[in-house]
PDB file of N, CA and C in Angstrom:
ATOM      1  N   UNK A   1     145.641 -94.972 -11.634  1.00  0.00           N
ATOM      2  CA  UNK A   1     146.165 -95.959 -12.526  1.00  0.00           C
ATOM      3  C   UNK A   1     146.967 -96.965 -11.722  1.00  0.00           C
ATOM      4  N   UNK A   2     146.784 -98.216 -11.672  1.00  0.00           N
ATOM      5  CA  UNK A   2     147.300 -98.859 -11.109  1.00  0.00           C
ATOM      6  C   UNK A   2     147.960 -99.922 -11.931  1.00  0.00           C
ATOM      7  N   UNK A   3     149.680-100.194 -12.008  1.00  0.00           N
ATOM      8  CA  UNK A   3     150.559-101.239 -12.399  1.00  0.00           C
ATOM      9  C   UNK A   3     150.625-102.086 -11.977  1.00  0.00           C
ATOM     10  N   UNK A   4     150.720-103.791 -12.739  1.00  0.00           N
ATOM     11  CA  UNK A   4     151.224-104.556 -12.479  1.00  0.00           C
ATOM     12  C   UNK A   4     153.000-104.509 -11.841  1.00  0.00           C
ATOM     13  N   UNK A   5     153.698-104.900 -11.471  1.00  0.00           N
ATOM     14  CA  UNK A   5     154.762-104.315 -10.881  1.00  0.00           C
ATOM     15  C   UNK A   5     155.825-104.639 -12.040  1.00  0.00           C
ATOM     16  N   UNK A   6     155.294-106.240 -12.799  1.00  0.00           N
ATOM     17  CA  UNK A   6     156.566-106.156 -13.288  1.00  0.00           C
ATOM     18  C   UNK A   6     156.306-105.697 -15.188  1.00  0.00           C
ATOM     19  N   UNK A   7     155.491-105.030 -14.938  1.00  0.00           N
ATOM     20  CA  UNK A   7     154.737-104.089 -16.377  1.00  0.00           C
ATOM     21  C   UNK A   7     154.801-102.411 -16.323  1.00  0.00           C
ATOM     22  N   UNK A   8     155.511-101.961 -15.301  1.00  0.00           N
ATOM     23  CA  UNK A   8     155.691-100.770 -14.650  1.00  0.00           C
ATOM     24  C   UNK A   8     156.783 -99.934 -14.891  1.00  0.00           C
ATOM     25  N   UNK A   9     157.139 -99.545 -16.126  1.00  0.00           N
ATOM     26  CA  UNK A   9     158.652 -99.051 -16.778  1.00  0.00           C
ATOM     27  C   UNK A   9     158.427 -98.061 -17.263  1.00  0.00           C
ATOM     28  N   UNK A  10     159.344 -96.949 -17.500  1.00  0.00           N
ATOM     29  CA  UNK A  10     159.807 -95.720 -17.585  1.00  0.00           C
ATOM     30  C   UNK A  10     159.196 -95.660 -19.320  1.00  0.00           C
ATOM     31  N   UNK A  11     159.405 -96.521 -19.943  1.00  0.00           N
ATOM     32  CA  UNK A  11     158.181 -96.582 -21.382  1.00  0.00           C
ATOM     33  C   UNK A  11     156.916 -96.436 -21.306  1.00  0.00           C
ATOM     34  N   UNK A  12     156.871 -97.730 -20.487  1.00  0.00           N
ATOM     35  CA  UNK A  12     155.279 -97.245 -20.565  1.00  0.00           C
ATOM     36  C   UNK A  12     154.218 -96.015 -19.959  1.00  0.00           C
ATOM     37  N   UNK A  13     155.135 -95.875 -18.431  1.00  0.00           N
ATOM     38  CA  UNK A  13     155.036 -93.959 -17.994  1.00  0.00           C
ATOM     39  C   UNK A  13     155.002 -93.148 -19.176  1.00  0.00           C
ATOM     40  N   UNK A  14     155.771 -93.235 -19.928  1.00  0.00           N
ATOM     41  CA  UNK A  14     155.748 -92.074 -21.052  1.00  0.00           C
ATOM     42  C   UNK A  14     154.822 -92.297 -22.203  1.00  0.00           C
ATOM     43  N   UNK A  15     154.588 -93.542 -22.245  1.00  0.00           N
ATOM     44  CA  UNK A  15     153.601 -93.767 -23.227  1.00  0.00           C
ATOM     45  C   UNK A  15     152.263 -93.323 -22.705  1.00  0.00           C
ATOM     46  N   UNK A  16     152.169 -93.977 -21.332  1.00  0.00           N
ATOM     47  CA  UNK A  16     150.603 -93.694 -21.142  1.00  0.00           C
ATOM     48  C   UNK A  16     150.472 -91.910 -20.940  1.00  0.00           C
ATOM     49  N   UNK A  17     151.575 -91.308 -20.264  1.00  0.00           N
ATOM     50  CA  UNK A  17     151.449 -89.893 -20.254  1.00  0.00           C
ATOM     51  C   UNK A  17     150.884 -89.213 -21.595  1.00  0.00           C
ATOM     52  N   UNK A  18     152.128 -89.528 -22.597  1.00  0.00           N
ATOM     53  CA  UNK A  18     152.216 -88.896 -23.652  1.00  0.00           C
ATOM     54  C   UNK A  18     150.808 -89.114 -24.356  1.00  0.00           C
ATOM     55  N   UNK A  19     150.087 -90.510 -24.096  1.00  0.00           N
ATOM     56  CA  UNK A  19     148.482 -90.586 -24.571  1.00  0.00           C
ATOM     57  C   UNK A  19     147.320 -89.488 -24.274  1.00  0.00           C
ATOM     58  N   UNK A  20     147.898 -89.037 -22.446  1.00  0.00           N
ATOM     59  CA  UNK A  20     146.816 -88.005 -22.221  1.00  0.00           C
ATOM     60  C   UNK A  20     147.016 -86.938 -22.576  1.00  0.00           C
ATOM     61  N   UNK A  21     148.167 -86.811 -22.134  1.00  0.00           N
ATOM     62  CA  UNK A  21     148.839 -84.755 -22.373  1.00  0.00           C
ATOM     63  C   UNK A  21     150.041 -85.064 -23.181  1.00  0.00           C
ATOM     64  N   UNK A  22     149.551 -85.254 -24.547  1.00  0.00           N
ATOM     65  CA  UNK A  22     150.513 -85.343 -25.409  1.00  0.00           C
ATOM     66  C   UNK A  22     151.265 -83.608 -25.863  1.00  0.00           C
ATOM     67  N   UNK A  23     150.733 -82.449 -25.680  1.00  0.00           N
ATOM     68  CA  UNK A  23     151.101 -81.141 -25.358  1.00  0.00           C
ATOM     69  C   UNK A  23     151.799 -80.711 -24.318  1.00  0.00           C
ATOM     70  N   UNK A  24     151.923 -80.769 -23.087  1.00  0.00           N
ATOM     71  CA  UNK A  24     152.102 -80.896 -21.874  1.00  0.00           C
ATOM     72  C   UNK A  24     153.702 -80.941 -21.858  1.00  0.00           C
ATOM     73  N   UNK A  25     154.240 -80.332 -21.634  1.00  0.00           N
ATOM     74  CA  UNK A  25     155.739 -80.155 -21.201  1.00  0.00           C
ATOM     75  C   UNK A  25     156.107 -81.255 -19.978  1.00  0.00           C
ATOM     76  N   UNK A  26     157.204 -82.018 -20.616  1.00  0.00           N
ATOM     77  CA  UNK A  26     157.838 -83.032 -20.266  1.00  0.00           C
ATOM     78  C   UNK A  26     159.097 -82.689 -19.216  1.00  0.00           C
ATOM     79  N   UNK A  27     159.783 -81.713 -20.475  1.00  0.00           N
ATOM     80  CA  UNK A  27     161.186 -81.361 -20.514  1.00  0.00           C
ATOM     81  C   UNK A  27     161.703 -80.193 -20.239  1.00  0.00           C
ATOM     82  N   UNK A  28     162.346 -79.233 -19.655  1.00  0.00           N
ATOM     83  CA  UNK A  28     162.773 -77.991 -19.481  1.00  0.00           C
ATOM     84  C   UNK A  28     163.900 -77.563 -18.980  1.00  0.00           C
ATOM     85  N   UNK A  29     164.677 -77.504 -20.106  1.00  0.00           N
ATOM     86  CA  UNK A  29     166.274 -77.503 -19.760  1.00  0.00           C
ATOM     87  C   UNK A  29     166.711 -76.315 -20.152  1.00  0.00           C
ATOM     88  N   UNK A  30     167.434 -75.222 -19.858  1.00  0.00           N
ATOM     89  CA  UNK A  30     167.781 -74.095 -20.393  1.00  0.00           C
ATOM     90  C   UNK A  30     166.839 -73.874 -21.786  1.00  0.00           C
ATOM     91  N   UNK A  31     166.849 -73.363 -22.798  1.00  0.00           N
ATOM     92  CA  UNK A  31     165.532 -73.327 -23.711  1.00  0.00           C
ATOM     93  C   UNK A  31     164.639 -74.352 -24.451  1.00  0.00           C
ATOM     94  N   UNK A  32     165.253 -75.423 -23.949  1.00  0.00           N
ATOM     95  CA  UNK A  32     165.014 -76.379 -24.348  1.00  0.00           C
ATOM     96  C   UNK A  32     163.459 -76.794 -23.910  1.00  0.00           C
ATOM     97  N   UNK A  33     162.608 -76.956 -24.151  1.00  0.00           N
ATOM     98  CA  UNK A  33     161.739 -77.515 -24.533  1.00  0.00           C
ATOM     99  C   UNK A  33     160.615 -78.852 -24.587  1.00  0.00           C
ATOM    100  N   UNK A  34     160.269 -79.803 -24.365  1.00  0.00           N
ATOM    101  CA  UNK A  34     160.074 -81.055 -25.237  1.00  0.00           C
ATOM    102  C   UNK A  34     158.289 -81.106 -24.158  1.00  0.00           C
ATOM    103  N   UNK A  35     157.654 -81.656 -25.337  1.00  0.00           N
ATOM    104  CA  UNK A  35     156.420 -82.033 -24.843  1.00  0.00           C
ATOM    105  C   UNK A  35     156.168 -83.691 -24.327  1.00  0.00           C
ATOM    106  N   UNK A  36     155.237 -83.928 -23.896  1.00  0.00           N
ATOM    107  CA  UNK A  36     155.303 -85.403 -23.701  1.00  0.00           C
ATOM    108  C   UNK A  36     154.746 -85.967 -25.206  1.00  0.00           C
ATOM    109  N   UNK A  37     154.584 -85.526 -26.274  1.00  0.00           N
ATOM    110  CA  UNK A  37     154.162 -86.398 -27.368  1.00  0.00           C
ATOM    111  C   UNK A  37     155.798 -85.963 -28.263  1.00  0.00           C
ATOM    112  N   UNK A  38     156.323 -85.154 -27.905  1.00  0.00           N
ATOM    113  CA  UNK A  38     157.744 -85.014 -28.663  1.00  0.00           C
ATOM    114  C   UNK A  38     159.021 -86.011 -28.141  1.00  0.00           C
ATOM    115  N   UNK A  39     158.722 -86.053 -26.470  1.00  0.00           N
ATOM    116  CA  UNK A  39     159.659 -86.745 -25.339  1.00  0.00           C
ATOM    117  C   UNK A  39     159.801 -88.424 -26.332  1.00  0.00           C
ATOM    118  N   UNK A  40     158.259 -88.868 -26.292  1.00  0.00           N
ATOM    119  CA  UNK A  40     157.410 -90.067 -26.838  1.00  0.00           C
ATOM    120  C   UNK A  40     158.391 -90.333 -28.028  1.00  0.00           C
ATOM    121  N   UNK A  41     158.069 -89.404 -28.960  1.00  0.00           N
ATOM    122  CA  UNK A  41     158.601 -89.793 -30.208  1.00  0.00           C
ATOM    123  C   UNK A  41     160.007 -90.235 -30.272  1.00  0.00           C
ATOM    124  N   UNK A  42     160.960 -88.893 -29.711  1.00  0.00           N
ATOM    125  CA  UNK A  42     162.748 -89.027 -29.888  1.00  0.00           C
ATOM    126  C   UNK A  42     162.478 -90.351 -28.756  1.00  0.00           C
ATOM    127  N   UNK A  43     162.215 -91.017 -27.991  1.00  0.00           N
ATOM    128  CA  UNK A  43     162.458 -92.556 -27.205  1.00  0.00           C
ATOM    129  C   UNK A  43     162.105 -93.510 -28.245  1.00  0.00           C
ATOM    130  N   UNK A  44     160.679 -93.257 -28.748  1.00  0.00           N
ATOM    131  CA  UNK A  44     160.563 -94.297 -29.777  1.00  0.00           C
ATOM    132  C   UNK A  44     161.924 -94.236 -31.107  1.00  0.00           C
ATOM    133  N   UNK A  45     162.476 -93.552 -31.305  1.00  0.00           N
ATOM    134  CA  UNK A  45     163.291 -93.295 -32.220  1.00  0.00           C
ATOM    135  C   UNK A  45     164.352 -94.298 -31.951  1.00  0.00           C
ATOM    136  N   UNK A  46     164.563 -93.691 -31.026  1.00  0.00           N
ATOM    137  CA  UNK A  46     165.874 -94.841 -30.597  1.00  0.00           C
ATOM    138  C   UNK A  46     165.815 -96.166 -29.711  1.00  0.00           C
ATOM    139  N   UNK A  47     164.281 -96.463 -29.798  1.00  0.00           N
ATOM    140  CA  UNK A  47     164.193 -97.738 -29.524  1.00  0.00           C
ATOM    141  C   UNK A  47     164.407 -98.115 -30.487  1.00  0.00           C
ATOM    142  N   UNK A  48     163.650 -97.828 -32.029  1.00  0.00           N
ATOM    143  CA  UNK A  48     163.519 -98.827 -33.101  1.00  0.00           C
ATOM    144  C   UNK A  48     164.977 -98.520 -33.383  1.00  0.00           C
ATOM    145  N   UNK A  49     165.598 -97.675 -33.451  1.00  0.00           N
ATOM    146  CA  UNK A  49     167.082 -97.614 -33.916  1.00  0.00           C
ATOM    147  C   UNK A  49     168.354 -98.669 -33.181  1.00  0.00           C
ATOM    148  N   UNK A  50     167.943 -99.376 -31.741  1.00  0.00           N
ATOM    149  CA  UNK A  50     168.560 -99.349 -30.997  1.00  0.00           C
ATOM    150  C   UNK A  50     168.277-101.530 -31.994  1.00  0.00           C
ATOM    151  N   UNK A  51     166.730-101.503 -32.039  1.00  0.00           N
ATOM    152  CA  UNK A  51     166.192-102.700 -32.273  1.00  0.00           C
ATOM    153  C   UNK A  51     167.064-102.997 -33.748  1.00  0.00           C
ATOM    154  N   UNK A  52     166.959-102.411 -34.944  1.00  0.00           N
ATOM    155  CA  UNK A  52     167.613-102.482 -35.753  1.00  0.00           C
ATOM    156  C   UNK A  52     169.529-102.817 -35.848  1.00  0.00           C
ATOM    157  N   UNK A  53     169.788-103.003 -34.459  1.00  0.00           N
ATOM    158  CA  UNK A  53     171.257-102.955 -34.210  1.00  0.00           C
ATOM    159  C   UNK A  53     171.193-104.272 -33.534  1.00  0.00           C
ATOM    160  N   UNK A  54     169.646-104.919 -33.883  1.00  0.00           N
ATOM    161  CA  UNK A  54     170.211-106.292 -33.398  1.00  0.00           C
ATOM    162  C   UNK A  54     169.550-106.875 -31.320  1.00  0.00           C
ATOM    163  N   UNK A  55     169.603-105.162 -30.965  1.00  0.00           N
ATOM    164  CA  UNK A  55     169.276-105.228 -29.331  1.00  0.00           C
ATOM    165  C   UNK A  55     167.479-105.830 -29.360  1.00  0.00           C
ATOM    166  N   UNK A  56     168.055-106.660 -28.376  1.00  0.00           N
ATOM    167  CA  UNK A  56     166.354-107.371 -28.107  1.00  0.00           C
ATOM    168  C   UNK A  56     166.313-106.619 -26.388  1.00  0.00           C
ATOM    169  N   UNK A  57     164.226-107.095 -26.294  1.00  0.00           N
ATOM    170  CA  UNK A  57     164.230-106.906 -25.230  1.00  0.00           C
ATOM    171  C   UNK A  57     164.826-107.575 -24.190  1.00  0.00           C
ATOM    172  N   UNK A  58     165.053-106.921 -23.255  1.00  0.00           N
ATOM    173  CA  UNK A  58     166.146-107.328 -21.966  1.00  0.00           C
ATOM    174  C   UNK A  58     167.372-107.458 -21.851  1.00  0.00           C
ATOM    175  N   UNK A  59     168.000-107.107 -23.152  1.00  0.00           N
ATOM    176  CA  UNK A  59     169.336-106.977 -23.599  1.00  0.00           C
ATOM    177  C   UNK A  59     169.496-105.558 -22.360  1.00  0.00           C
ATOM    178  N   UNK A  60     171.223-105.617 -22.122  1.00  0.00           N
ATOM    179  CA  UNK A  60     171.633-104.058 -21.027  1.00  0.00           C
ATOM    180  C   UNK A  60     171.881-103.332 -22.114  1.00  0.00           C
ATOM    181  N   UNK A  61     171.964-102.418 -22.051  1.00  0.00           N
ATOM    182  CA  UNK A  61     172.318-101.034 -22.665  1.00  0.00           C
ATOM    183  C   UNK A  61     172.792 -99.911 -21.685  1.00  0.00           C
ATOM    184  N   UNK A  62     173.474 -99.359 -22.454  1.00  0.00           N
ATOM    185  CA  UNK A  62     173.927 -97.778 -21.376  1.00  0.00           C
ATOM    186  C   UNK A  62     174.189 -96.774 -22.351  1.00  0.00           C
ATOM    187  N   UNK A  63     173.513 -95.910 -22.142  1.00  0.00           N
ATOM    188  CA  UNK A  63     173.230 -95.090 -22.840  1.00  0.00           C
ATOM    189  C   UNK A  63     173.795 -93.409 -22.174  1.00  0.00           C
ATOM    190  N   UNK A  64     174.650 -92.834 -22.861  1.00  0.00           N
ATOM    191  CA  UNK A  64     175.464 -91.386 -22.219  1.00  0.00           C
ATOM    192  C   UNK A  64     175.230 -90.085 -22.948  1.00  0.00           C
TER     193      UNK A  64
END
């Protein structure tokens, strides 16, 4: 798979992942869990949540 460089972000990694091996363990933290189609979802969550607060793209954020 090859990126454009400036089309090459930690979203779209997870998007295109989560397209193939949406089953596929992402995450593994003490029992914790998360697949790449679960990882997918809770990011999309708080994108649109983040969008609804007004944040556009390229706006900074920091997130803890």
């Amino acid at each position: 798979m090859r990126h454009n460089a400036c089309t090459l972000n930690l979203a779209t990694l997870l998007d295109h992942r989560a397209t193939l091996h949406p089953d596929r363990e992402a995450v593994v933290f003490q029992s914790t869990r998360l697949t790449y189609g679960q990882l997918n979802a809770l990011a999309s969550r708080v994108a649109h949540g983040l969008r609804s607060l007004g944040i556009e793209p390229g706006d900074h954020v920091a997130l803890s």
